[in-house]
Protein backbone atom coordinates (compact mmCIF):
# COMPACT_ATOMS: atom_id res chain seq x y z
CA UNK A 1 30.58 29.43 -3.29
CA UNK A 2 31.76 25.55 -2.96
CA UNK A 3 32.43 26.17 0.63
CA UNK A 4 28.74 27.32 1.25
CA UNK A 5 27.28 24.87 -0.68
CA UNK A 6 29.32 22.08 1.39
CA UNK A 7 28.13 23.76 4.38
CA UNK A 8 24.29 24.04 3.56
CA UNK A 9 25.24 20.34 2.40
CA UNK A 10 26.64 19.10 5.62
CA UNK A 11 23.89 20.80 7.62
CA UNK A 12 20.97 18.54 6.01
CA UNK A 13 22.64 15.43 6.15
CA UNK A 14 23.90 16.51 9.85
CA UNK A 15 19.70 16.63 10.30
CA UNK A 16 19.05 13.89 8.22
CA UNK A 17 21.08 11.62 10.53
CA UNK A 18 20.34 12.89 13.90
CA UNK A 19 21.67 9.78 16.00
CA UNK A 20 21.88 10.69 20.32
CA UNK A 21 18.63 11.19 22.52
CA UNK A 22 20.38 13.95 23.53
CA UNK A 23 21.13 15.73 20.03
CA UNK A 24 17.17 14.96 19.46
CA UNK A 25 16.53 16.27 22.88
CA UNK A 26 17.85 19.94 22.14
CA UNK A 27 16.19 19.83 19.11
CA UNK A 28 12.82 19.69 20.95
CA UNK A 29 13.13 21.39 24.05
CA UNK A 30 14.95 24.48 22.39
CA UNK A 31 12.65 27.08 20.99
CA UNK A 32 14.47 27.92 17.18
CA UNK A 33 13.48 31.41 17.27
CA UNK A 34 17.14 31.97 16.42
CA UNK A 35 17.91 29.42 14.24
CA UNK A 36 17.62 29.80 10.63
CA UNK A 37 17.62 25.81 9.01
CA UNK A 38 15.34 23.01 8.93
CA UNK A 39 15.00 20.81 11.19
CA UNK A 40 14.67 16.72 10.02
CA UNK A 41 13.58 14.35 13.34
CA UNK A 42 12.54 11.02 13.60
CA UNK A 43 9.72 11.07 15.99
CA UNK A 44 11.75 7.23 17.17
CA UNK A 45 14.28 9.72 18.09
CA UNK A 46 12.53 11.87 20.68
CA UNK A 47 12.34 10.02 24.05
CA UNK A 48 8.47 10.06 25.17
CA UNK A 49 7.61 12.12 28.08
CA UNK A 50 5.54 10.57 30.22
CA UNK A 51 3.45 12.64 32.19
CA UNK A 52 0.88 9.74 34.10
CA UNK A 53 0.55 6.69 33.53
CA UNK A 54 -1.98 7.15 31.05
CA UNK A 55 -0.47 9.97 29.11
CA UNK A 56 2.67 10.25 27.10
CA UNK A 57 4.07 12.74 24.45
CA UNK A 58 6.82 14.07 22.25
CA UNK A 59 6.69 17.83 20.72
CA UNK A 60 8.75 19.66 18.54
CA UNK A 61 8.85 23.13 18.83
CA UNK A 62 9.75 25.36 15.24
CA UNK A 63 10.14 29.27 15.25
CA UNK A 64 6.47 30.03 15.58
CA UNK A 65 4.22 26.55 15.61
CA UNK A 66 4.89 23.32 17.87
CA UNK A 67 3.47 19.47 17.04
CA UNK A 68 2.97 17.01 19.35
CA UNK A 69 2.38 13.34 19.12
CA UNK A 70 -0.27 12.61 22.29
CA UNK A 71 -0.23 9.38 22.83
CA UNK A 72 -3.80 8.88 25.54
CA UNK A 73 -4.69 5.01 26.63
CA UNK A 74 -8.82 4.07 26.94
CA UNK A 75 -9.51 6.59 30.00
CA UNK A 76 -7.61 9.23 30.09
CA UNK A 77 -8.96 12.75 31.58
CA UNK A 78 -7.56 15.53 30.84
CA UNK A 79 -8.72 18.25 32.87
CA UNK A 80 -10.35 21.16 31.55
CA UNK A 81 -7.93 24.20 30.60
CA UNK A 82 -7.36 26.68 28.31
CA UNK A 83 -4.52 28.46 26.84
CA UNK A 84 -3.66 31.69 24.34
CA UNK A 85 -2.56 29.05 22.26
CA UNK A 86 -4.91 28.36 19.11
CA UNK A 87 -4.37 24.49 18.75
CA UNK A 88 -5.26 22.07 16.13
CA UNK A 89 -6.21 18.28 17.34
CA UNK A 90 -5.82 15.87 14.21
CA UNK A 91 -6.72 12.10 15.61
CA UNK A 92 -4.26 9.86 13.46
CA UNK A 93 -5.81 6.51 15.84
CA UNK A 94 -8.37 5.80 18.34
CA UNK A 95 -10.74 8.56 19.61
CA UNK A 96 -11.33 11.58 21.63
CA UNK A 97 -14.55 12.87 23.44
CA UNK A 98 -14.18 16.75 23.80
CA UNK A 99 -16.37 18.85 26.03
CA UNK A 100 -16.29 22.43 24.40
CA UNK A 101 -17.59 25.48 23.87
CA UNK A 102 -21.22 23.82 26.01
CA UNK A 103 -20.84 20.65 23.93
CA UNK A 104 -19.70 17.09 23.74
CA UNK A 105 -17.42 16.46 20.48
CA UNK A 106 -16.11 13.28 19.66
CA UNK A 107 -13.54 13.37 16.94
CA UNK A 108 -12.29 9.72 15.60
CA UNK A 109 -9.31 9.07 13.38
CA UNK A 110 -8.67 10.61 10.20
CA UNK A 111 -10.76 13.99 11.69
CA UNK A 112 -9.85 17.01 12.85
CA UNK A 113 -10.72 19.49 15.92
CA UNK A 114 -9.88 23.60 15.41
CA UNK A 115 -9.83 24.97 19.39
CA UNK A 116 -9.29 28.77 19.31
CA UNK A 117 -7.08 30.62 21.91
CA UNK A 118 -8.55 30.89 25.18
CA UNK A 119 -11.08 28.43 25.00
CA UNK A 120 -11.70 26.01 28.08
CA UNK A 121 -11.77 22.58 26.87
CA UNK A 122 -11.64 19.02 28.29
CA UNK A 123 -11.10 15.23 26.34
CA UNK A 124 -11.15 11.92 27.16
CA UNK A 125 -9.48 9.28 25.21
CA UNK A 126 -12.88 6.64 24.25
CA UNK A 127 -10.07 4.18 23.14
CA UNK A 128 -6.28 4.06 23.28
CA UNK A 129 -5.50 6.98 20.84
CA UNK A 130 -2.54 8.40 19.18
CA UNK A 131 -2.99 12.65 18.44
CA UNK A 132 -1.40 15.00 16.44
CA UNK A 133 -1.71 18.49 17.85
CA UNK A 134 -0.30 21.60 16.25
CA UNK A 135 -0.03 24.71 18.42
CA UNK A 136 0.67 28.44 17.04
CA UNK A 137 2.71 29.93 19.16
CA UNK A 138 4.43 26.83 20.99
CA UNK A 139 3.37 26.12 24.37
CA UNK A 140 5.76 27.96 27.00
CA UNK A 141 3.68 25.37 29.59
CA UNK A 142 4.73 22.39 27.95
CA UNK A 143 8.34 23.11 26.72
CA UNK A 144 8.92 24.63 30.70
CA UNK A 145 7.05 21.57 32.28
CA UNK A 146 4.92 23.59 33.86
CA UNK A 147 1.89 22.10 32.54
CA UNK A 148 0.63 20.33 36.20
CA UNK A 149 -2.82 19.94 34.98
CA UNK A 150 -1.43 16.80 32.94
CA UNK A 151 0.95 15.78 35.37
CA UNK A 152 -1.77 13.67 37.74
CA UNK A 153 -3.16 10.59 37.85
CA UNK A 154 -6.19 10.82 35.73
């Protein structure tokens, strides 16, 4: 029973002190469908993607549900998509106009945008802006780098 304890012990404080881009790295980019522990990260730890030069992010994907921290300067387009992924958009700075559903949303800090599964949607950052969003189930797209809609100059 000591033995498992020190193990479930040394486990946490292995996440707690997650130190190499690359340990942080796996931790994002592989799906833990088969892993069974928490995961700890430091968002400092998790090297930003950038995918144009007004667009950056960092995700990390659990067993069913990914966050990402969107970071969008003044400007920013991205295209309209959609995806079976239901996603939830929680502005922590700045401010995003959405065109959805046949209307123009703007959601400011401190608020938060529901978009269900399969419904087209397009933003554009009114400010520099820093977004949360949540996505159930993780975006194969994003974690693949397939995801060329956000990949352009826009």
């Amino acid at each position: 029973m000591a033995k498992k304890l020190k193990t479930k012990a040394a486990v946490a404080g292995k996440a707690r002190d997650v130190k190499s881009h690359s340990r942080a790295q796996r931790a994002v980019t592989k799906h833990a469908a088969s892993e069974h522990n928490p995961q700890h990260i430091s968002w400092h730890m998790i090297p930003l993607e950038e995918l144009n030069p007004l667009l950056q992010r960092q995700f990390v994907v659990g067993q069913e549900i990914m966050v990402a921290r969107v970071l969008l300067k003044k400007g920013c387009i991205v295209p309209e998509h959609s995806h079976h992924n239901e996603q939830l958009t929680y502005i922590l700075d700045g401010a995003l106009k959405f065109w959805i559903d046949g209307r123009e949303i703007v959601v400011h800090a401190g608020e938060v945008l529901c978009i269900p599964a399969h419904m087209p949607h397009k933003a554009e950052a009114l400010e520099d802006t820093v977004d949360l969003d949540v996505f159930n189930p993780p975006r194969a797209d994003w974690i693949n780098k397939t995801d060329q809609y956000l990949r352009g100059l826009k």
